[in-house]
Protein backbone atom coordinates (compact mmCIF):
# COMPACT_ATOMS: atom_id res chain seq x y z
CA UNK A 1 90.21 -20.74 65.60
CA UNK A 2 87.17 -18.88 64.33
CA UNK A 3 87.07 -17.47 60.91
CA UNK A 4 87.33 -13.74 60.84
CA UNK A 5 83.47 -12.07 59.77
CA UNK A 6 84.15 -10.02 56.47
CA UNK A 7 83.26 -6.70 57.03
CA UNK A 8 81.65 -4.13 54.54
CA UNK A 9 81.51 -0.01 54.65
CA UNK A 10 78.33 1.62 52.83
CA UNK A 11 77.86 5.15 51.92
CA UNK A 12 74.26 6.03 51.39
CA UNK A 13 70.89 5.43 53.33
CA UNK A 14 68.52 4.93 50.28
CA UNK A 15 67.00 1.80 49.01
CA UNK A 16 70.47 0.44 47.52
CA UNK A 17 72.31 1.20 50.50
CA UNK A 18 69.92 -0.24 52.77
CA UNK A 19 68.74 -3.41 50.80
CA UNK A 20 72.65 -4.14 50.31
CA UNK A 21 73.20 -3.65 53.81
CA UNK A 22 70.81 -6.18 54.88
CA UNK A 23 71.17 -8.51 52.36
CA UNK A 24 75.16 -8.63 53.97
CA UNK A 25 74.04 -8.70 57.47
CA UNK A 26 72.13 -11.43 56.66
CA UNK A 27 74.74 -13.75 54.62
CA UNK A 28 77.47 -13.47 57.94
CA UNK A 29 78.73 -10.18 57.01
CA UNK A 30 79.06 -7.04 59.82
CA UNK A 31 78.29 -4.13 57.90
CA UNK A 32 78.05 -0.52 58.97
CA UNK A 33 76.00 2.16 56.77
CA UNK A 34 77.09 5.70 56.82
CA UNK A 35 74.16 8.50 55.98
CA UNK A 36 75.31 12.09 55.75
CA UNK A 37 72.15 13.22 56.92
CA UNK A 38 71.21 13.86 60.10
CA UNK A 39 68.22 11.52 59.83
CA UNK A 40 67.31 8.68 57.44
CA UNK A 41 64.46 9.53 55.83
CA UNK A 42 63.43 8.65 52.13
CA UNK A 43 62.49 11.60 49.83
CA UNK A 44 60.00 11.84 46.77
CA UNK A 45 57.13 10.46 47.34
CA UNK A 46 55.42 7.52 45.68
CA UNK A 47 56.98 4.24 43.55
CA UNK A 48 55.71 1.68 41.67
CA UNK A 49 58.14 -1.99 42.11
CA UNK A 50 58.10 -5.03 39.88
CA UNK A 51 59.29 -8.53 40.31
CA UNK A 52 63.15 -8.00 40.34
CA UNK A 53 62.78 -6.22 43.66
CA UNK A 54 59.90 -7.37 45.01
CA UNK A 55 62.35 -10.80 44.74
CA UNK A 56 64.54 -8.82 46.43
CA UNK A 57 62.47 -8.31 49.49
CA UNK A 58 61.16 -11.53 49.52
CA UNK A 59 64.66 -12.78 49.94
CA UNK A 60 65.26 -10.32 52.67
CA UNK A 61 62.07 -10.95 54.21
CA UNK A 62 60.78 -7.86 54.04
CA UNK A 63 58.24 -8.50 51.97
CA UNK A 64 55.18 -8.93 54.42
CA UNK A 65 55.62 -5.51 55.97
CA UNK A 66 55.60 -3.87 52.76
CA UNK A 67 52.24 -5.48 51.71
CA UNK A 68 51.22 -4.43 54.12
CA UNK A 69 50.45 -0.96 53.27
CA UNK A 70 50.55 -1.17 49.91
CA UNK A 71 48.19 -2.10 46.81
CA UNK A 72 48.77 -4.25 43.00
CA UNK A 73 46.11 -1.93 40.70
CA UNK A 74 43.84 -3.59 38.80
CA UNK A 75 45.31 -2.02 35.84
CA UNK A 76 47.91 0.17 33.60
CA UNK A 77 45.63 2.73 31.98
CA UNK A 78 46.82 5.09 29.54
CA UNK A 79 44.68 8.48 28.05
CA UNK A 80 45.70 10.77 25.24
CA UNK A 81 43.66 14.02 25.91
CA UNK A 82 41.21 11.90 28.17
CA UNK A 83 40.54 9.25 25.70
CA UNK A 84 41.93 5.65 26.48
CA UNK A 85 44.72 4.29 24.79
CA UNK A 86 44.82 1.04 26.64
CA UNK A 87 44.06 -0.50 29.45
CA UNK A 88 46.96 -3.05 30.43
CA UNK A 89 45.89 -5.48 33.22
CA UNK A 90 49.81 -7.04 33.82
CA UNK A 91 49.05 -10.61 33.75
CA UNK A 92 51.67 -12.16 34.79
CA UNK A 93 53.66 -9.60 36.01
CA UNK A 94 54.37 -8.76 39.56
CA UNK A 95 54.16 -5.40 40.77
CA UNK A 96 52.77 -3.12 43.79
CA UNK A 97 52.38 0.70 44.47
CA UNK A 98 53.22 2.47 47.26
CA UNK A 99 55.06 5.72 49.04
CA UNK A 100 58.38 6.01 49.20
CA UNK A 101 58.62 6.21 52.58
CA UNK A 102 56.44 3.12 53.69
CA UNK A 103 59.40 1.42 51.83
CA UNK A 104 62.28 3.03 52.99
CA UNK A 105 61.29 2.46 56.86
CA UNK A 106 60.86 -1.42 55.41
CA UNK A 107 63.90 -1.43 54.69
CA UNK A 108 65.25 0.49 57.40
CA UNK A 109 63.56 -2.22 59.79
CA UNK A 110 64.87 -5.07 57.77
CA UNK A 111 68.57 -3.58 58.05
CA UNK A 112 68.45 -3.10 61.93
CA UNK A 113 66.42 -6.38 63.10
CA UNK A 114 69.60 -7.73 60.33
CA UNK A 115 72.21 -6.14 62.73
CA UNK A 116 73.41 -3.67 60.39
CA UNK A 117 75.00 -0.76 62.38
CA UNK A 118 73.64 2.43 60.72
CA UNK A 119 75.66 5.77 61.20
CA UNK A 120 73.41 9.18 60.61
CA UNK A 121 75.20 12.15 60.43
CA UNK A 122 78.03 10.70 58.59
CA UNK A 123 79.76 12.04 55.29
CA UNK A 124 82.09 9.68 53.24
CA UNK A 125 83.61 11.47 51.23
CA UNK A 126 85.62 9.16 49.05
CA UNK A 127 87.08 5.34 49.07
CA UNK A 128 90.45 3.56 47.91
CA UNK A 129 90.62 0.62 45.44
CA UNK A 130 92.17 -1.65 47.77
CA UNK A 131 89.50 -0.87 50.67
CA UNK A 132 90.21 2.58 52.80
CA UNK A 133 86.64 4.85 53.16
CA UNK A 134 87.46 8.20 54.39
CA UNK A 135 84.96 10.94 55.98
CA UNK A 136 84.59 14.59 56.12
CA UNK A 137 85.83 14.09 59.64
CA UNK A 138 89.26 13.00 58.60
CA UNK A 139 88.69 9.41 59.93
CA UNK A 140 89.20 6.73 57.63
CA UNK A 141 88.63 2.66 57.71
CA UNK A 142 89.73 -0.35 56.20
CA UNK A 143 86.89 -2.87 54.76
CA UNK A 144 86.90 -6.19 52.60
CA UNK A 145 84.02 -4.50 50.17
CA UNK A 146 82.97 -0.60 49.72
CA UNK A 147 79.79 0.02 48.49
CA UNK A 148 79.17 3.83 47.08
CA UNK A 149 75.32 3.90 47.12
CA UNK A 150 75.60 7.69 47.74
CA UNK A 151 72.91 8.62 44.46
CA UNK A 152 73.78 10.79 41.43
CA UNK A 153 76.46 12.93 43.11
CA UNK A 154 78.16 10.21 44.35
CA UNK A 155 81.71 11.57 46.74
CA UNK A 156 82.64 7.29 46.35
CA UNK A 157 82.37 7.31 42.43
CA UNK A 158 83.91 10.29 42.62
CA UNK A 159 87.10 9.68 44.41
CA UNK A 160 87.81 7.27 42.11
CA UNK A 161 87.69 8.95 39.04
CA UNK A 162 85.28 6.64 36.90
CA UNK A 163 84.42 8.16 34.03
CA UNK A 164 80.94 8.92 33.26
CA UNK A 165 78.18 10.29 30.61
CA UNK A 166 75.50 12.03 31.60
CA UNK A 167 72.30 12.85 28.90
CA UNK A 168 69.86 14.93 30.05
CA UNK A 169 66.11 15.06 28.47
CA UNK A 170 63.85 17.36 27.68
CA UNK A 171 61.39 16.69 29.94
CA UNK A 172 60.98 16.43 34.16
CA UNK A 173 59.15 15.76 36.90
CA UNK A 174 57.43 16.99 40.11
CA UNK A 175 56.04 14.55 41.98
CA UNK A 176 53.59 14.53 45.45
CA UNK A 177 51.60 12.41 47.76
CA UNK A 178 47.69 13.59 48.72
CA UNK A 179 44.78 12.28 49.80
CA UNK A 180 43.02 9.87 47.65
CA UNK A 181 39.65 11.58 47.38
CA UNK A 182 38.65 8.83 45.22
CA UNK A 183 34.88 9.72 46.17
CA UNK A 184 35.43 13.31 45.09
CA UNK A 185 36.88 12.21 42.09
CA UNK A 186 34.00 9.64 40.87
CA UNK A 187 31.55 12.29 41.19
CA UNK A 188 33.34 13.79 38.42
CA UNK A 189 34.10 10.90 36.27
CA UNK A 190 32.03 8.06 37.69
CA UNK A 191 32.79 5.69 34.80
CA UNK A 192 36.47 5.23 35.65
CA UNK A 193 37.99 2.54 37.73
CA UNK A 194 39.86 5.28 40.61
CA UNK A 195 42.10 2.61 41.48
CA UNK A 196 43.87 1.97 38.54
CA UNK A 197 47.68 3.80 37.60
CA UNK A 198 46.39 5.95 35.04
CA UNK A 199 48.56 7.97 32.72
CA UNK A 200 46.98 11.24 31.37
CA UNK A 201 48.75 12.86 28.80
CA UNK A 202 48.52 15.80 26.40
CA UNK A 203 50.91 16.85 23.55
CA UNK A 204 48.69 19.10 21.92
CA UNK A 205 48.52 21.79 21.84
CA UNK A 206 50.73 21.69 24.87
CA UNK A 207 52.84 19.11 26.21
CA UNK A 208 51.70 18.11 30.07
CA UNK A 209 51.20 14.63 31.33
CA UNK A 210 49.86 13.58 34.98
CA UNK A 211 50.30 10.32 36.21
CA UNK A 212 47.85 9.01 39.01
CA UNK A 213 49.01 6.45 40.92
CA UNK A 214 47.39 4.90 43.61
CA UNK A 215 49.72 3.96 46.89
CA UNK A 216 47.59 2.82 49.34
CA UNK A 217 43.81 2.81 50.56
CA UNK A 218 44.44 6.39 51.39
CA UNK A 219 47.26 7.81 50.12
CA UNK A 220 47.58 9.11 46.21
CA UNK A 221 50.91 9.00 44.03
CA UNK A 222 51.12 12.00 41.21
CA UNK A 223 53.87 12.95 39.26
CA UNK A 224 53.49 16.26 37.06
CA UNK A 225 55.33 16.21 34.20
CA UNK A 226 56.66 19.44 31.50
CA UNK A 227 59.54 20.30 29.23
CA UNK A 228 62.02 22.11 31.11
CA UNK A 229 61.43 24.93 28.93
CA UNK A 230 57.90 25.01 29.59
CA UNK A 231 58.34 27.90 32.58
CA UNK A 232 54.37 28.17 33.70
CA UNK A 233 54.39 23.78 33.25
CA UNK A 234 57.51 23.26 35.39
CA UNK A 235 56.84 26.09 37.93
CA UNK A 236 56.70 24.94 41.90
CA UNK A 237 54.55 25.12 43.64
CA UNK A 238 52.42 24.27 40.55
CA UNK A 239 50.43 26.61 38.35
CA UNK A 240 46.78 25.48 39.77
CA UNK A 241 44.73 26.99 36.99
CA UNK A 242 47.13 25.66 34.48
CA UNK A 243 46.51 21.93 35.47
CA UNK A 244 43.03 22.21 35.98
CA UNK A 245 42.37 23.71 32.62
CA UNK A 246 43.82 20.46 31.48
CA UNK A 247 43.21 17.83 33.55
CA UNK A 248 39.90 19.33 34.95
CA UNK A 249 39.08 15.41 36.52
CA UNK A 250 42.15 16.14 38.74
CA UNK A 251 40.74 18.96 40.04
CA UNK A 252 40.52 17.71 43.56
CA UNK A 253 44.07 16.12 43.97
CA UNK A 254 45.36 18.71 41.62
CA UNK A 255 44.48 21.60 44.44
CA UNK A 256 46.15 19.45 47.61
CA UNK A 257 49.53 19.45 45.37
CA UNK A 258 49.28 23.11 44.87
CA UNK A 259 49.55 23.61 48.77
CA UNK A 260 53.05 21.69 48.47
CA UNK A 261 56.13 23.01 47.57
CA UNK A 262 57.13 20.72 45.29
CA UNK A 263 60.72 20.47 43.65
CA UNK A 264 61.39 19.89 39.44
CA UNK A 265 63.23 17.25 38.47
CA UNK A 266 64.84 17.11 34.89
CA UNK A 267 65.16 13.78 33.90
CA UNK A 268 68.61 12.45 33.42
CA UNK A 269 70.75 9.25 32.59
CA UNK A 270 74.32 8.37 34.15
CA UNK A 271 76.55 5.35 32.56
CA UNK A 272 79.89 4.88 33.91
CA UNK A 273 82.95 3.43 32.05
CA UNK A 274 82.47 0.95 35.02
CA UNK A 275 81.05 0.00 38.17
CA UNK A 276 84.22 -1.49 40.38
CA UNK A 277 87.55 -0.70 41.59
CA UNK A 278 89.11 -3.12 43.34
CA UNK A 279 87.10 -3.46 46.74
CA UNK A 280 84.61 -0.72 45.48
CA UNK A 281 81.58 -1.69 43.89
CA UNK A 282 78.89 1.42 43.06
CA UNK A 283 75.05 0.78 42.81
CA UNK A 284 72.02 2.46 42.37
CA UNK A 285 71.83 6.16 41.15
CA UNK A 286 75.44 6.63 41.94
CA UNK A 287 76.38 3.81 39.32
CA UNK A 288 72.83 4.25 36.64
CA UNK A 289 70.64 7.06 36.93
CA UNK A 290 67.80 6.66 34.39
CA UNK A 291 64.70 8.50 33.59
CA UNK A 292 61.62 7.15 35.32
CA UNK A 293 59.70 5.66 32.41
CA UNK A 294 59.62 2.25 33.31
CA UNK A 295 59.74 2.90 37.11
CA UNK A 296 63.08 0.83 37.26
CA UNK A 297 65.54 3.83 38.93
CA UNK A 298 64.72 1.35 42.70
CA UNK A 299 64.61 -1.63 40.97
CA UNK A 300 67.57 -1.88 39.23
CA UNK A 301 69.29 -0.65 42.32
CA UNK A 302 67.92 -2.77 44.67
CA UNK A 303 68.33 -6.04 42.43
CA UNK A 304 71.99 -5.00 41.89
CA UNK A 305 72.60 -4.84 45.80
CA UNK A 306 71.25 -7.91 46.38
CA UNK A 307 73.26 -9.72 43.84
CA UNK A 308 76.33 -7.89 44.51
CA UNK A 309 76.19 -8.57 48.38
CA UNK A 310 75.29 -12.78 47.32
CA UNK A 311 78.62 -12.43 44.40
CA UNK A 312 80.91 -11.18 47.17
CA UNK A 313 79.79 -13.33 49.70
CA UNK A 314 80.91 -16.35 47.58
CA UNK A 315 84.00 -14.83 46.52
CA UNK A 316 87.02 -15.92 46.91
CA UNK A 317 88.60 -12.80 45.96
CA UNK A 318 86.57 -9.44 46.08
CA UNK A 319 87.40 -7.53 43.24
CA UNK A 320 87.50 -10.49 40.74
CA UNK A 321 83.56 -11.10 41.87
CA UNK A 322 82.95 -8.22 41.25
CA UNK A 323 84.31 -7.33 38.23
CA UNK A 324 82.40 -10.78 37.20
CA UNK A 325 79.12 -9.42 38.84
CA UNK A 326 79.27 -6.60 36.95
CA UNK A 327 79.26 -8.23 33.58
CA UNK A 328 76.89 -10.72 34.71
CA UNK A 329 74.06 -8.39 35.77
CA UNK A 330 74.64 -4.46 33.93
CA UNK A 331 73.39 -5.84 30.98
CA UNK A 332 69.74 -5.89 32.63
CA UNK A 333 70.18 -2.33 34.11
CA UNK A 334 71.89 -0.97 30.50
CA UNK A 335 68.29 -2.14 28.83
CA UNK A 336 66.65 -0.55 31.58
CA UNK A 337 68.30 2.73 30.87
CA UNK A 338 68.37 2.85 27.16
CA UNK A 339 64.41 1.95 27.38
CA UNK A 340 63.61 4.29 29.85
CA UNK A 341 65.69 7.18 27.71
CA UNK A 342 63.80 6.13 24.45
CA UNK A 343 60.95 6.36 26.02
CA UNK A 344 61.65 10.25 27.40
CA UNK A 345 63.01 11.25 24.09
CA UNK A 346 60.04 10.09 21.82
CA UNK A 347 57.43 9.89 24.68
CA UNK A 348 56.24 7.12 22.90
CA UNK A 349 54.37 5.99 26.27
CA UNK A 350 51.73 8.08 24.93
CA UNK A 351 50.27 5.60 23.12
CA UNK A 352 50.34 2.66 25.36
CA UNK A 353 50.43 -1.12 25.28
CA UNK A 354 53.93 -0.05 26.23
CA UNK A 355 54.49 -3.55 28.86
CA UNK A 356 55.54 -5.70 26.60
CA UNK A 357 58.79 -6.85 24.73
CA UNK A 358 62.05 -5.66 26.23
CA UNK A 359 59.90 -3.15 28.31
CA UNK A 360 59.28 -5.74 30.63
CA UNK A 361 62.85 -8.09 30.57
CA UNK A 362 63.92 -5.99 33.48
CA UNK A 363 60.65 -5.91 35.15
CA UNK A 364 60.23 -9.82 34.75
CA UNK A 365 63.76 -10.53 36.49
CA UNK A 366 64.36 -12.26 39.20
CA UNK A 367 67.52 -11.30 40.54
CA UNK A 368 67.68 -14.08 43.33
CA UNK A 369 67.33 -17.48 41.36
CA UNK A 370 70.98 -18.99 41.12
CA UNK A 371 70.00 -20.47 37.48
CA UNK A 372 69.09 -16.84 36.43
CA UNK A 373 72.43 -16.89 34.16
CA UNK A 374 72.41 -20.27 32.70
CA UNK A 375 71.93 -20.90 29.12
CA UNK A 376 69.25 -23.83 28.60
CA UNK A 377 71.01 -27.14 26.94
């Protein structure tokens, strides 16, 4: 007699839901992956990963598609009003830039060549401790593991009535992909290295901050930052002559954003009481939304679906693993958020030679090595 194939229910498309998926699929479980959207399609537009989930894909063996199309900088370059700060080369840490959605369709490859069956179209709207998911259609199943990776409004964390704190900064985001015109853009400052991430910042006599990050051979990362009571700074599509005046070295990338639409994001933090119920375990933004200062929002998520997906997969019962998971590997995403939120509330980034210390614990992990945990004799 054959033993029966666990079987897992996802809500959410992202890069939790979809690395979680296939990291299942892969270990023997079927899984099916439920996206209320019509489509699966990644929004935002560029990211920056470390090693934790460049692991990740490794392990998943998605990793050689997403080199691919993407680049490692040759450095971390910070400005206060266009004079360096530092100029952090990363030695010996792993990391790569790239869009958003040259990783999502990754991972969206990864999960169907894995056998994951992937829903569009399909609202959960909530999920029972001992493993019923229920959708907007009034169907409902029954699953061995839940996974709620349904981002900061989660209808899975909801349903279950986990309490939560949200703190919300002063600052935010709008963030686009353009060309690179990197040829444009040494004419006006030929002695700068084009291809480096390079944060530009200003706090006087205004605060505005633009951070250049290079994706690909063609394809350029910027994220626009203001207070949220800066009206003209936050404004979409952006306030050309505003930016310019600033950041006049911008000026060519700075126009191509203008023609976007753009959409503000304030930055925010979400900690739960806790991340199971029974059968139900919650990752990604649904479970710890943090600001974006140490680019760890994807990270953390996608090392916590990998290691949640390997923790049930040896468990012997499903909500003891993952109550254990949870205090095994939150303390890693906790230090991610409480770093990122320090880092929003003093914008200490400013000043650079910011990758070092606990800035980089989280950046340094490697979520898939099964000695990660023990203590050394």
């Amino acid at each position: 007699m054959t033993e029966r194939r666990r079987h897992a229910e996802i809500s959410g498309g992202g890069f939790a839901g979809l690395t979680a998926a296939t990291a299942l699929a892969q270990m023997g479980w079927s899984v099916r992956l439920h996206e209320r959207s019509p489509e699966l399609r990644a929004e935002g537009a560029g990211i920056v990963l470390w090693n934790n989930s460049l692991q990740v894909l490794d392990k998943i063996k998605a990793g050689p598609d997403l080199m691919s199309n993407s680049m490692t900088p040759p450095a971390y370059e910070t400005r206060m009003n266009n004079v360096i700060q530092s100029q952090e080369t990363l030695d010996g840490i792993r990391w790569r830039t790239l869009t958003r959605p040259h990783l999502h369709q990754t991972l969206l490859v990864a999960a169907r060549e894995a056998g994951v069956e992937i829903i569009s179209g399909s609202e959960v709207t909530g999920a029972t401790a001992d493993g019923t998911i229920s959708f907007a259609n009034g169907e409902t199943a029954e699953a061995d593991l839940i996974i709620g990776a349904d981002g900061v409004g989660s209808a899975v964390r909801d349903s279950l009535g986990i309490p939560l704190e949200r703190q919300r900064s002063r600052d935010g985001i709008t963030r686009f992909l353009v060309p690179r015109r990197k040829a444009e853009l040494q004419a006006l400052e030929p002695d700068t290295e084009w291809d480096n991430v390079i944060d530009f910042w200003n706090l006087e006599p205004r605060v505005l901050r633009v951070l250049y990050t290079p994706a690909n051979d063609q394809e350029l990362y910027i994220a626009l930052m203001a207070p949220a009571a800066d009206a003209q700074g936050s404004r979409v599509p952006i306030d050309l002559d505003l930016w310019t005046s600033v950041f006049p070295q911008l000026a060519p990338v700075l126009a191509d954003a203008a023609k976007i639409p753009g959409r503000y994001y304030g930055y925010q933090t979400t900690r739960l009481d806790h991340w199971t119920e029974g059968k139900v375990a919650l990752i990604g933004d649904a479970a710890h939304a943090m600001c974006p200062a140490l680019a760890q929002g994807a990270g953390c998520a996608m090392q916590n679906a990998w290691t949640l997906a390997a923790a049930a997969t040896e468990a012997a019962s499903i909500p003891e693993a993952l109550q254990e998971w949870e205090r095994l590997e939150r303390p890693l995403t906790d230090l991610a958020q409480d770093r990122s939120q320090w880092y929003a509330d003093t914008r200490e980034m400013a000043k650079g030679n910011q990758f070092q210390g606990e800035t980089v614990t989280t950046a340094l992990y490697n979520p898939t090595d099964p000695h990660r945990h023990e203590v050394p004799a």
